[in-house]
Structure formats: structure tokens, C-alpha cells
Protein backbone atom coordinates (compact mmCIF):
# COMPACT_ATOMS: atom_id res chain seq x y z
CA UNK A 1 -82.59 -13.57 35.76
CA UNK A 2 -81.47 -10.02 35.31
CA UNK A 3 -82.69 -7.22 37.63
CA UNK A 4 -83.19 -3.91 36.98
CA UNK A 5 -81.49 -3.56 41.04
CA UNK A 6 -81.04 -5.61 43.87
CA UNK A 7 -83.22 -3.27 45.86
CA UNK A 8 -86.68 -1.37 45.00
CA UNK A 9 -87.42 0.83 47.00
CA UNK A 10 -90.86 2.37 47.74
CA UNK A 11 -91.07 5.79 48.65
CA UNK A 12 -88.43 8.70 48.39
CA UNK A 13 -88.83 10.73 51.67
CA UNK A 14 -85.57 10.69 53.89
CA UNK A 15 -85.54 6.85 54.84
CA UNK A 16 -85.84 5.45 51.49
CA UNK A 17 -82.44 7.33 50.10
CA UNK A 18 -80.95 6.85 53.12
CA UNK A 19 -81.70 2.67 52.72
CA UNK A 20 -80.66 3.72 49.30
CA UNK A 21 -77.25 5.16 50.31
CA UNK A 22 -76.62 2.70 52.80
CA UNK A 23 -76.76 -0.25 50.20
CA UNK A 24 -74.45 1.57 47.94
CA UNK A 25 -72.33 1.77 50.47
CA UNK A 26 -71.65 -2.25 50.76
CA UNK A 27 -72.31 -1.95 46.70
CA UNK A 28 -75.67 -3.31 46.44
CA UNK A 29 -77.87 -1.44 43.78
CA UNK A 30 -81.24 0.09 44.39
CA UNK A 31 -84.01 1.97 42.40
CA UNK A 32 -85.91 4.66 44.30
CA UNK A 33 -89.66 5.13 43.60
CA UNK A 34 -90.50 8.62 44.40
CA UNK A 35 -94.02 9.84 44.53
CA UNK A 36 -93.49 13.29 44.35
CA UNK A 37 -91.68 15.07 41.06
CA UNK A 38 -88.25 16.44 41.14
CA UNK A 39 -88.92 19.86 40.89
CA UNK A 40 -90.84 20.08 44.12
CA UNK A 41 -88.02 18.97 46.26
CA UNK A 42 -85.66 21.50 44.65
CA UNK A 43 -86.70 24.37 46.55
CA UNK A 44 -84.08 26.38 48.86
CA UNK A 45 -86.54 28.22 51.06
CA UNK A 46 -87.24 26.95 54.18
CA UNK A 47 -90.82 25.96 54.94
CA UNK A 48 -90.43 25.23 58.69
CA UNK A 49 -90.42 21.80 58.73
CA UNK A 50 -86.79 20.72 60.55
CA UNK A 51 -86.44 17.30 62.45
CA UNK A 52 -84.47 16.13 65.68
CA UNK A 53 -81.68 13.32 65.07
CA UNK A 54 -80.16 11.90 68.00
CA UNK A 55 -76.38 11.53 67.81
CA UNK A 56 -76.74 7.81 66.74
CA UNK A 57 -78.49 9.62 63.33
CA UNK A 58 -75.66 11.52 63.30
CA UNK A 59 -73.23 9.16 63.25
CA UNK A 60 -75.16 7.07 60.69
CA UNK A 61 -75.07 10.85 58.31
CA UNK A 62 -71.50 10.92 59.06
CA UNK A 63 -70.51 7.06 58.26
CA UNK A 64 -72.37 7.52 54.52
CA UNK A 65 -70.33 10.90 54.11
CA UNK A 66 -73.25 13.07 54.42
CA UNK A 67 -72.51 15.09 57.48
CA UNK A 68 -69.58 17.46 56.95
CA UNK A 69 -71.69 19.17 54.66
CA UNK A 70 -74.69 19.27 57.19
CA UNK A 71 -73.40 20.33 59.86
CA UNK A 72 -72.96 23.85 59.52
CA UNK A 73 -76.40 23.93 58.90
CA UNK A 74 -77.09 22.08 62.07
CA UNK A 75 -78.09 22.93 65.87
CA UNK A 76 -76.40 21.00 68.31
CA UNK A 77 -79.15 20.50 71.07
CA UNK A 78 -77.00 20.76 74.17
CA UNK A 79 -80.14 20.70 76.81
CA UNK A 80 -83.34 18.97 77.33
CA UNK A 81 -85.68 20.81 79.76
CA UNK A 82 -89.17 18.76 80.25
CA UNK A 83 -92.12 20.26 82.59
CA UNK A 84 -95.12 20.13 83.36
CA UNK A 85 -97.43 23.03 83.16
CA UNK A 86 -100.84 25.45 81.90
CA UNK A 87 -101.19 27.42 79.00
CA UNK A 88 -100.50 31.29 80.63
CA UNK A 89 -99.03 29.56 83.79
CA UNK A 90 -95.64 28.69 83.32
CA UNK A 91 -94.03 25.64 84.09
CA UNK A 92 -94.14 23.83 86.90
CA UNK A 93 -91.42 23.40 89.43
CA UNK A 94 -90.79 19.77 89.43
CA UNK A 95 -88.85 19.42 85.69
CA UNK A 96 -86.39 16.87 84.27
CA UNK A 97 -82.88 18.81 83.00
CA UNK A 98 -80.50 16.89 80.67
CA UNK A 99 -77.67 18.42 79.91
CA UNK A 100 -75.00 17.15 77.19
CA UNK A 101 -72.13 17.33 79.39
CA UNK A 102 -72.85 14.25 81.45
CA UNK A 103 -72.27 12.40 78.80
CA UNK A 104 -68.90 11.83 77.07
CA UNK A 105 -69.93 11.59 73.79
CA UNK A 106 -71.04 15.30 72.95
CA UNK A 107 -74.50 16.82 71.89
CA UNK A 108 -77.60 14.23 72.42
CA UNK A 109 -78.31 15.52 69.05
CA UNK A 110 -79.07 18.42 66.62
CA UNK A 111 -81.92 19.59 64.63
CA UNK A 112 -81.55 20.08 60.89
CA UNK A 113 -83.92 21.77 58.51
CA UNK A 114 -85.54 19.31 56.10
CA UNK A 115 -84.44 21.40 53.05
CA UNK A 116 -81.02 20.81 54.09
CA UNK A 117 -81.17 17.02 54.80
CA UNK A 118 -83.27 15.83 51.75
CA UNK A 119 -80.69 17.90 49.49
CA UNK A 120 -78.06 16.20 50.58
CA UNK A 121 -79.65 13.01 50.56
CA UNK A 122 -80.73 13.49 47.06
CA UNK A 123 -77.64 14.46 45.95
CA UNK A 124 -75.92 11.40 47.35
CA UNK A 125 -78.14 9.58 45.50
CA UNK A 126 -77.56 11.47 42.26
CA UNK A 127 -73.76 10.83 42.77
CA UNK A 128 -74.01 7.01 43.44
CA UNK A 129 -73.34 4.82 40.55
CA UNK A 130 -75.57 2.12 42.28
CA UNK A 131 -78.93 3.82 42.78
CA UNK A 132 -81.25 5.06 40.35
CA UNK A 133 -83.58 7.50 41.54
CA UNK A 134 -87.33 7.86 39.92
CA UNK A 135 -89.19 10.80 40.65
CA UNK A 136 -92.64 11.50 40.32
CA UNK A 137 -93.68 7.69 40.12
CA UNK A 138 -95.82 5.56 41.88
CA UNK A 139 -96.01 1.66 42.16
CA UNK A 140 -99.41 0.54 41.75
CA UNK A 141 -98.74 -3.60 42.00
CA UNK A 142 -95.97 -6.12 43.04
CA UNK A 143 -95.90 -9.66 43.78
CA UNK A 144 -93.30 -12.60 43.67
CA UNK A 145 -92.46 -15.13 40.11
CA UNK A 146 -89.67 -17.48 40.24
CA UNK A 147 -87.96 -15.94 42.91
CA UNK A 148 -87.57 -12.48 41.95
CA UNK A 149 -89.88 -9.39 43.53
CA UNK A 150 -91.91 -7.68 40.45
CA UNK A 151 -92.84 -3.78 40.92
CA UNK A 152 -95.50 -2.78 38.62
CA UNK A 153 -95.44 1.15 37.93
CA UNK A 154 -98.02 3.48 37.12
CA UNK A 155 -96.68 3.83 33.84
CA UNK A 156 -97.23 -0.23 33.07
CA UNK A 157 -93.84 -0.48 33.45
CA UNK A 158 -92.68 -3.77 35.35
CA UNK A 159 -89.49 -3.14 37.72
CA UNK A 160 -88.00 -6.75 38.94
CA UNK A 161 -84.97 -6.95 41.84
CA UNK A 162 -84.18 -9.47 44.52
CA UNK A 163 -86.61 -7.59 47.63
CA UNK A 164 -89.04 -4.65 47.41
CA UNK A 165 -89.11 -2.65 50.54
CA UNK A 166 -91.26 -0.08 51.66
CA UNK A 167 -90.59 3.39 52.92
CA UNK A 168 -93.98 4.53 51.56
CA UNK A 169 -95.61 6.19 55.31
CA UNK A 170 -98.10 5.32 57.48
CA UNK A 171 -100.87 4.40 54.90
CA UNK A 172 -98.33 2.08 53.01
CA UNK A 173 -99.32 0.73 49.68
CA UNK A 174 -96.79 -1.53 49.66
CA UNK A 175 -97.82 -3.11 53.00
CA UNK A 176 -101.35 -3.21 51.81
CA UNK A 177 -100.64 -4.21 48.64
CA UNK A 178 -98.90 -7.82 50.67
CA UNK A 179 -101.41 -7.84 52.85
CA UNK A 180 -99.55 -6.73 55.95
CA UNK A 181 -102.68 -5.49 58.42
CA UNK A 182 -102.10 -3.00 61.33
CA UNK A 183 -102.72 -2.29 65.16
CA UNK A 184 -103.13 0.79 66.31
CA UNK A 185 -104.94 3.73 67.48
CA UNK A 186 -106.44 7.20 67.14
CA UNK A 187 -104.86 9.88 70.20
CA UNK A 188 -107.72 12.74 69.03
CA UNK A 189 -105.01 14.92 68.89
CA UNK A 190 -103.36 17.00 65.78
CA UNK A 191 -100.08 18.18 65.76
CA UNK A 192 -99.67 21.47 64.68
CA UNK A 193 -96.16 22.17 63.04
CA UNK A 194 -94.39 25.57 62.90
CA UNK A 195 -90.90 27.53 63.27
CA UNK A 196 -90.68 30.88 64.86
CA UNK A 197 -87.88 33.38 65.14
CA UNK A 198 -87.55 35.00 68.99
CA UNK A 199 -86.07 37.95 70.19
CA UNK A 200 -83.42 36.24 72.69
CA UNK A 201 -81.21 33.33 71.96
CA UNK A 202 -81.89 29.67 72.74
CA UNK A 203 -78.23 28.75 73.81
CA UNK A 204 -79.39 25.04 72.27
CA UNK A 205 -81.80 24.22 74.99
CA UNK A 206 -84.84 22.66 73.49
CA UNK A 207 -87.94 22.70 76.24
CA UNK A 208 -91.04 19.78 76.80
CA UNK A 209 -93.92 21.55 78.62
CA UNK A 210 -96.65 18.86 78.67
CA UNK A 211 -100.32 20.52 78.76
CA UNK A 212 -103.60 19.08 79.43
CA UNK A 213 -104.58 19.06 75.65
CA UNK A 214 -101.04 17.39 74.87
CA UNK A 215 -97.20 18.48 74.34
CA UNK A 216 -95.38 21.43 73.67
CA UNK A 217 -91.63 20.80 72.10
CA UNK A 218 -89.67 23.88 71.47
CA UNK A 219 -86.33 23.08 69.74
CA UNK A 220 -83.43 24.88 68.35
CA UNK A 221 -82.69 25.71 65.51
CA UNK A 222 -79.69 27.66 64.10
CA UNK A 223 -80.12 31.76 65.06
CA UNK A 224 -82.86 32.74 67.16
CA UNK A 225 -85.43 30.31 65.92
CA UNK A 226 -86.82 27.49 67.03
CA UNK A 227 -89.32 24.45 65.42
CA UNK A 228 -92.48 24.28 67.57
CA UNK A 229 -94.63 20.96 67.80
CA UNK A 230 -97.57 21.44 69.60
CA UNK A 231 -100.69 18.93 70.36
CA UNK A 232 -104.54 20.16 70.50
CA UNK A 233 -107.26 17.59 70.35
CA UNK A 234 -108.64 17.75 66.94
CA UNK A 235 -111.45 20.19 66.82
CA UNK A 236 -109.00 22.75 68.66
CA UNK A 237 -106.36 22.06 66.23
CA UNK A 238 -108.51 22.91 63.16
CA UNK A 239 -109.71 26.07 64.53
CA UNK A 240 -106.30 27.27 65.30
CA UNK A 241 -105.26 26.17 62.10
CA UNK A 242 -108.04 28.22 60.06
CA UNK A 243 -106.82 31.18 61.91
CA UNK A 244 -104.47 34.17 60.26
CA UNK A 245 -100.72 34.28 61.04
CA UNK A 246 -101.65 36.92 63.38
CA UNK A 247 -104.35 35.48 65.63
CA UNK A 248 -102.36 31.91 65.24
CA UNK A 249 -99.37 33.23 67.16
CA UNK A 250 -101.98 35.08 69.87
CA UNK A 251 -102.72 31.28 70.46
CA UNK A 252 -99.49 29.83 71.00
CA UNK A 253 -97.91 32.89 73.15
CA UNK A 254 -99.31 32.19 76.21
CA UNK A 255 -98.37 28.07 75.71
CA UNK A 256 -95.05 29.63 74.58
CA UNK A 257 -94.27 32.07 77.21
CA UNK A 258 -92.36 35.20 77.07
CA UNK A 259 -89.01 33.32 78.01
CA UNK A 260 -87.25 33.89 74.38
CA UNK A 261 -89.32 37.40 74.01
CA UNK A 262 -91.23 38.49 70.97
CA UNK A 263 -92.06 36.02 68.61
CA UNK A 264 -93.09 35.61 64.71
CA UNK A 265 -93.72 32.93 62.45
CA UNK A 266 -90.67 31.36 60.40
CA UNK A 267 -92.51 28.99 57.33
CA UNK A 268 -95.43 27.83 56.32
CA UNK A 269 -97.78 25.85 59.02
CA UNK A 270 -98.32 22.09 59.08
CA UNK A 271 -100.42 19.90 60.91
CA UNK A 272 -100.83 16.31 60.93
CA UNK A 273 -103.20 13.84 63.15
CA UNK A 274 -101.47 11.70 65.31
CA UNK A 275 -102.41 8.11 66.27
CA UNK A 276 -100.35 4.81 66.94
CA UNK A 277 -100.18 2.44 63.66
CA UNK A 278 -98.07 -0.77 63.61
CA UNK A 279 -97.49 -2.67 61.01
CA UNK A 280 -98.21 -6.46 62.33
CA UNK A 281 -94.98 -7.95 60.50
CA UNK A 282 -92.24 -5.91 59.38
CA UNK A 283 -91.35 -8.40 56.36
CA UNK A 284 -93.17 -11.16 54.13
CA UNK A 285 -91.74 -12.94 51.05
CA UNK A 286 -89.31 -10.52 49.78
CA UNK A 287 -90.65 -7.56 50.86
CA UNK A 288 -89.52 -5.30 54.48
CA UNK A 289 -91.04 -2.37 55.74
CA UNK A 290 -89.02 0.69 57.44
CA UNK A 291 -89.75 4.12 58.79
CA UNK A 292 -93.64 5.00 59.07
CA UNK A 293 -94.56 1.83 56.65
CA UNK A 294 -93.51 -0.47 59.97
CA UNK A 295 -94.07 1.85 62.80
CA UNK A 296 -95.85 5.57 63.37
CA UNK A 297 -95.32 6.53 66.88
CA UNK A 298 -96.47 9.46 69.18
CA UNK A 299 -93.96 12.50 68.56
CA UNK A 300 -93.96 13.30 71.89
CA UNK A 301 -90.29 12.00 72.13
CA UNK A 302 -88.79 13.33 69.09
CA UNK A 303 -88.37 10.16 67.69
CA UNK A 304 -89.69 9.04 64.54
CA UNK A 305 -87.23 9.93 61.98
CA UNK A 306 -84.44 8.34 64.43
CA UNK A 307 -86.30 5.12 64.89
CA UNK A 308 -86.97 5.17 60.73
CA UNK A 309 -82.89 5.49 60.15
CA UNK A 310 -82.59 2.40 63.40
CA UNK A 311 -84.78 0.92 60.80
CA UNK A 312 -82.73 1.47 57.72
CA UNK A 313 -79.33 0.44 59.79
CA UNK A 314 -80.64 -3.17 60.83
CA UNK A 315 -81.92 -3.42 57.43
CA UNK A 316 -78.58 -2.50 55.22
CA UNK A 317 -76.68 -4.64 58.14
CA UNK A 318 -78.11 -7.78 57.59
CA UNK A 319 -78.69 -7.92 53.82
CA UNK A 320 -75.10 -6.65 53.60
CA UNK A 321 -74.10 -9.58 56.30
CA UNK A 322 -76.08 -11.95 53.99
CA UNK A 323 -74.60 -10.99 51.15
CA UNK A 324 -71.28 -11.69 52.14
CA UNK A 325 -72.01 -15.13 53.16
CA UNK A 326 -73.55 -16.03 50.30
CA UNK A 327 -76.94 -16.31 51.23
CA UNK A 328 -80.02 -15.20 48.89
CA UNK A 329 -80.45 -11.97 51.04
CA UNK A 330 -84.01 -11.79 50.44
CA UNK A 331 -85.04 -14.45 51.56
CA UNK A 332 -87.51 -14.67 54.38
CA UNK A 333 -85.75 -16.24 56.76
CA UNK A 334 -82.84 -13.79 56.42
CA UNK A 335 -85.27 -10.94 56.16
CA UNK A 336 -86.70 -11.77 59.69
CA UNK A 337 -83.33 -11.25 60.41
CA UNK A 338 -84.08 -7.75 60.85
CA UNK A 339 -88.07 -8.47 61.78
CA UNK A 340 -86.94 -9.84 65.24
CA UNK A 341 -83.96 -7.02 65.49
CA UNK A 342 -86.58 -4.33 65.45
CA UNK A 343 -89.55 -5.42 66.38
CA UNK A 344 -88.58 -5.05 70.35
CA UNK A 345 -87.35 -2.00 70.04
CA UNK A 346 -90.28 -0.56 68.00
CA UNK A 347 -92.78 -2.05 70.21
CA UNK A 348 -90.47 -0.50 73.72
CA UNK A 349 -90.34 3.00 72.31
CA UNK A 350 -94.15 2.98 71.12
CA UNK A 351 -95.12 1.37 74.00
CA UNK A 352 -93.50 4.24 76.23
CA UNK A 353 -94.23 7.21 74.09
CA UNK A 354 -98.06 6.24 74.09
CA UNK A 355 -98.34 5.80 78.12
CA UNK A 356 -96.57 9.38 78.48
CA UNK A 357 -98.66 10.83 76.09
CA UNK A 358 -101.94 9.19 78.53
CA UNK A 359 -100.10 10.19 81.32
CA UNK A 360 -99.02 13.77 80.95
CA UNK A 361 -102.20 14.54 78.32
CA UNK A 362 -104.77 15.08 81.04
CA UNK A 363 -105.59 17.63 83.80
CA UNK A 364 -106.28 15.30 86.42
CA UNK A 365 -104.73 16.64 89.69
CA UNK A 366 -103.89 13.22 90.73
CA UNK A 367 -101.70 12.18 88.03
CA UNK A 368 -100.66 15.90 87.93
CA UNK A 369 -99.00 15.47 91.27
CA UNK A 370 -97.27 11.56 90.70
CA UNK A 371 -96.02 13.07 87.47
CA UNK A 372 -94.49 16.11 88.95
CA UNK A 373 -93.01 13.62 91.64
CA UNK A 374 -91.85 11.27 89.26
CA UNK A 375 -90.17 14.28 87.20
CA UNK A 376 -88.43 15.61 90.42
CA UNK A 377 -87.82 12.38 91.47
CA UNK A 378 -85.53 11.36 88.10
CA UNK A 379 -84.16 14.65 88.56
CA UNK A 380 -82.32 14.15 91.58
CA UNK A 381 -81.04 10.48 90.78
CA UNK A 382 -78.11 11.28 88.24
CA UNK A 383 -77.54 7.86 87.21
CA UNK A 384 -80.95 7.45 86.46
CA UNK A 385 -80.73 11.04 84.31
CA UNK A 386 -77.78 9.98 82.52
CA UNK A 387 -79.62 6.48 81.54
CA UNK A 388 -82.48 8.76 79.66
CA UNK A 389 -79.94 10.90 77.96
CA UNK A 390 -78.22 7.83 76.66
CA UNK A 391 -81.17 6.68 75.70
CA UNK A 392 -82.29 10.10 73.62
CA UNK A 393 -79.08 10.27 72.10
CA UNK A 394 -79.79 6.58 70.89
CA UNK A 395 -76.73 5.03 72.32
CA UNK A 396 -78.56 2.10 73.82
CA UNK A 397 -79.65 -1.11 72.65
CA UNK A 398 -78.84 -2.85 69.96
CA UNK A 399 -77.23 0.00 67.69
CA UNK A 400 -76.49 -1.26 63.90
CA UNK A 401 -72.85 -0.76 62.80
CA UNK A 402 -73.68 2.45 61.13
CA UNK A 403 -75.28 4.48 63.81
CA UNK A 404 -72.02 3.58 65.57
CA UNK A 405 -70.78 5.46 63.02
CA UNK A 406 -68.98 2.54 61.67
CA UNK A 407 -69.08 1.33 57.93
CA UNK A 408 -71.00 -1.83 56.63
């Protein structure tokens, strides 16, 4: 049977091109199904959303020739300062300091704007002989006939390839639509999403001050500005939301302190409900799920978009592997392949992101004090510290070839 690609692809947000790019890599075609149309994702301005990619992401951007022409674009985060604390109190004096330098490798990461990073991604993709993007399309059917994976488009068009995978978010289609349930749960918090410019420089320290209503990140970006993610339980988050620019940033200066001086919005304002949502299998007859499709964590550790690309890695790696042996690549036993690769992993990081989010969201004085303890505790065993910035720089574990930085 003839295909119209090896590889379709649901959704066309950063880990779908990048599955996309990683394929074409090892020369295995893909078509990209993009809800949203191409002129919205042309736009230069920034709109203050930016994300943190450890250096394993890095790597991965730098192995699929992508990061040359990021990085001047690109904070390196050189220091990771986490504390406990009060809105209008400052931090507390038990804190956890990571510092780049004790580890050989260089930064533990950098944050890069998402105009930047979907550009380049889309313009890989435009470039690549072996990937045919589709904007402004959904898929609105799919199912399995004589061994070929059928994606049936909004249009009525009918797209057939060897495996369909989904990089379609947290309320997947395409994991509905195979009838892939989920386990998970509401954290009755909202993130609310910003960048602000400050007065005094950041020097590429990005700070963690964990408040009774939920997290604080600050992190650098390039010039005096920094991307601010910042929990509230629900109710408080929609108030603060409905506020003016003005009264919005009379909120967040006393959370923010007066550390980096006077501050002003940079971009528009997001916010987002966050909540724990696992996909209960990560593949099914040619079908695998990556990114927020398989897993939506807490963001209280920076990292979703690193565990989506972990995602994409294991996934390129052992259809790639497959290939080459010349095994049907899509089939389900190969595909759980890559189920029981990153299924540990998923369930370690949301495991640990959801018990600090229970333990350091609260105002109890009890866990206050084992928490402070436990910071000040880490912070004086150096082995121990060096352990956690391995593991935020995602240098641990099973790493896929490319976020060695190492081709297919």
C-alpha cells in the first residue's frame, strides 16, 4: 500500500515538529496536522510566553541543527535559587543554591522565547524534503485497515501512513479517539503566565520562592527581563487575572520583591489551570502519544516541555532502531518499545513534582519547618546538590541518543 508518510502526526505545537524533524533526520517521512493556521504563528512580537530547556533539550536542538541559530536568542540559566517564603516577607533563610559551575558540562539550561523556538522549528520543517506540514487542520477520525493507520481530516480527506501519533495536549483527541482513558487530578490552582522587564540585571539566576497558595518561578530571560510563573488557587487567579496591567503588577510586587527593582509588564498575560493527567498507555495499535497527550505534569519544576522532547527522543530512537532492522516499526510490540522506556520516568518526575507541590503549597508551620530543614539540609551536602543539578539539566537516566546530542 502507498502512504501518504510513514508518520502522521497530530498536533503542531513544539513536540510534534520536533518528532517531525527528528524522523527526517534518520529519513523517515511525516505529515504534520496543525490545528492552528499559518498566519497566526508568523508573528515576530513577543507575547511573553518563553520556556525552560534543560541542557539535554539543548543538545537534542543542537543534534537536529536547530541551535546555532537559537542561541543568541537564548539565556543561559547559570543559577537555581529555591526558598521558601510569604508574599511581602521575603524569603526564608533555609534555600537550595545550584550553581552551573559544579557541573562540567556548562549551563543546566537556558530559556528561549516561544516566538523564537517555534520559528525555527517551523522552518526546519519547511526545509525538510520528508515532512509535510498542514496548517490549520484538524483530524476528526482514525482507525486501523489492513495494517496501515487511516487519519480522517476535517476536510473528508483520508490521510493513511504506517503509525499516527499524537502531540495533540492534554485533552487529546487522538487518545480519545483510541480509547486511551486517563488518571489524574485537579491541584485548584491556576497558573498565571507573564514576562516583566526590571530595573537591575538578573546575572542568569532564575529564583523558586514556594508560597502558601503555590510557586513563584522567576527566570531569565535575555536583558533585564524575566518570565514569571506564578500559582493562586483558582478563584484568586481569576480575580487577579480580571485586573488592569496596573493593579495586576500591584499584586505580584510584593510576591516579587524589590530584589531586581522596578518592574513592568513584558507581553500579553496567560493563565492556565493546572492538574495531573496521565494518559493510562502511551501506545495502542499503531498509534503513540508524546508531550501533554501522554503526560501533563505540575510546572513547579520547569519541566514539561523537556519531558515532551524525552518523549520525542525515545520515540524517533526506537522506530529509527526498528527500521534499520527491518522490523514493521509500528507495530505494537515495537511501539511499547518506547511505552516501557518512558513510562518510569514519566510516572518518577510526576510523582515528585505533585508531592512538592502538596508539600511546599500549604502554610502549615509544621511542614514549614521540615521543609526549610530539608532545604538547608540538601544545601550543605554537595554531592547530594550536584545529584539535583544533574538531574535539572536532564543528564540522568536513560537519555535517548539525541539529547546526548548525538545523531539517530
Amino acid at each position: 500500500m502507498t502512504h501518504d508518510a510513514d508518520v502522521l502526526i497530530v498536533g503542531g505545537g513544539l513536540n510534534g515538529p520536533a518528532l517531525a524533524l527528528s524522523l527526517a533526520s534518520a529519513g523517515i517521512t511525516s505529515v504534520v496536522i496543525d490545528a492552528l493556521p499559518a498566519e497566526t504563528r508568523e508573528s515576530d512580537t513577543f507575547d511573553g510566553r518563553s520556556y525552560a530547556l534543560a541542557l539535554a533539550s539543548v543538545r537534542m536542538l543542537g543534534a537536529l541543527g536547530l541551535w546555532d541559530g537559537l542561541e543568541d536568542n537564548a539565556q543561559p540559566i547559570l543559577e537555581i535559587k529555591a526558598s521558601d517564603g510569604r508574599a511581602g516577607e521575603g524569603p526564608s533563610p533555609f534555600f537550595l543554591h545550584f550553581d552551573h559551575a559544579e557541573i562540567e558540562e556548562g549551563p543546566m539550561g537556558h530559556m528561549i522565547e516561544d516566538r523564537y523556538l517555534r520559528r525555527a522549528l517551523l522552518d526546519a520543517m519547511e526545509a525538510s524534503e520528508h515532512i509535510t506540514h498542514m496548517p490549520g487542520t484538524t483530524a476528526t477520525a482514525q482507525d486501523v485497515q489492513d495494517g496501515a493507520a487511516r487519519l480522517t481530516l476535517a476536510d473528508g480527506r483520508v490521510l493513511t501512513g504506517q503509525i499516527i501519533v499524537g502531540a495533540d495536549g492534554r485533552r487529546s483527541g487522538t487518545a480519545e479517539r483510541a480509547g486511551i482513558s486517563r488518571s489524574g487530578w485537579d491541584y485548584g490552582q491556576t497558573a498565571l503566565v507573564c514576562a516583566i522587564a526590571h530595573e537591575l540585571p538578573h546575572h542568569g539566576v532564575a529564583h523558586q520562592f514556594f508560597m502558601p497558595a503555590g510557586p513563584l518561578a522567576i527566570l531569565p530571560l535575555p536583558g533585564n527581563r524575566s518570565s514569571i510563573v506564578w500559582s493562586e488557587t483558582h478563584a484568586r487567579a481569576a480575580e487577579i487575572q480580571a485586573l488592569d496591567d496596573a493593579a495586576y503588577l500591584e499584586v505580584l510586587r510584593p510576591r516579587f520583591g524589590d530584589f531586581r527593582g522596578e518592574i513592568q509588564l513584558a507581553g500579553t498575560r496567560f493563565t492556565y489551570p493546572l492538574n495531573l493527567t496521565i494518559a493510562n498507555a502511551f501506545v495502542a495499535e499503531r498509534l503513540a502519544l508524546i508531550g501533554d497527550a501522554a503526560h501533563g505534569v505540575h510546572p513547579i519544576a520547569g519541566q514539561g516541555l523537556n519531558l515532551g522532547l524525552r518523549d520525542v527522543g525515545a520515540l524517533a530512537e526506537v522506530l529509527t532502531d526498528a527500521k534499520r532492522r527491518g522490523e514493521d516499526f509500528a507495530r505494537l510490540d515495537v511501539l511499547e518499545r518506547y511505552q516501557t522506556w518512558r513510562r518510569f520516568d514519566t510516572a518518577t518526575l510526576a510523582v515528585a513534582t505533585d508531592a512538592f507541590n502538596k508539600l511546599f503549597s500549604n502554610d502549615n508551620p509544621i511542614l514549614r519547618t521540615v521543609r526549610d530543614l530539608g532545604m538547608g539540609a540538601v544545601q550543605a551536602m554537595p554531592g547530594l546538590r550536584r545529584r539535583f543539578i544533574r538531574e535539572a539539566a536532564g543528564l540522568t537516566g536513560d537519555v535517548p541518543r539525541l539529547l546526548q546530542g548525538r545523531p539517530l
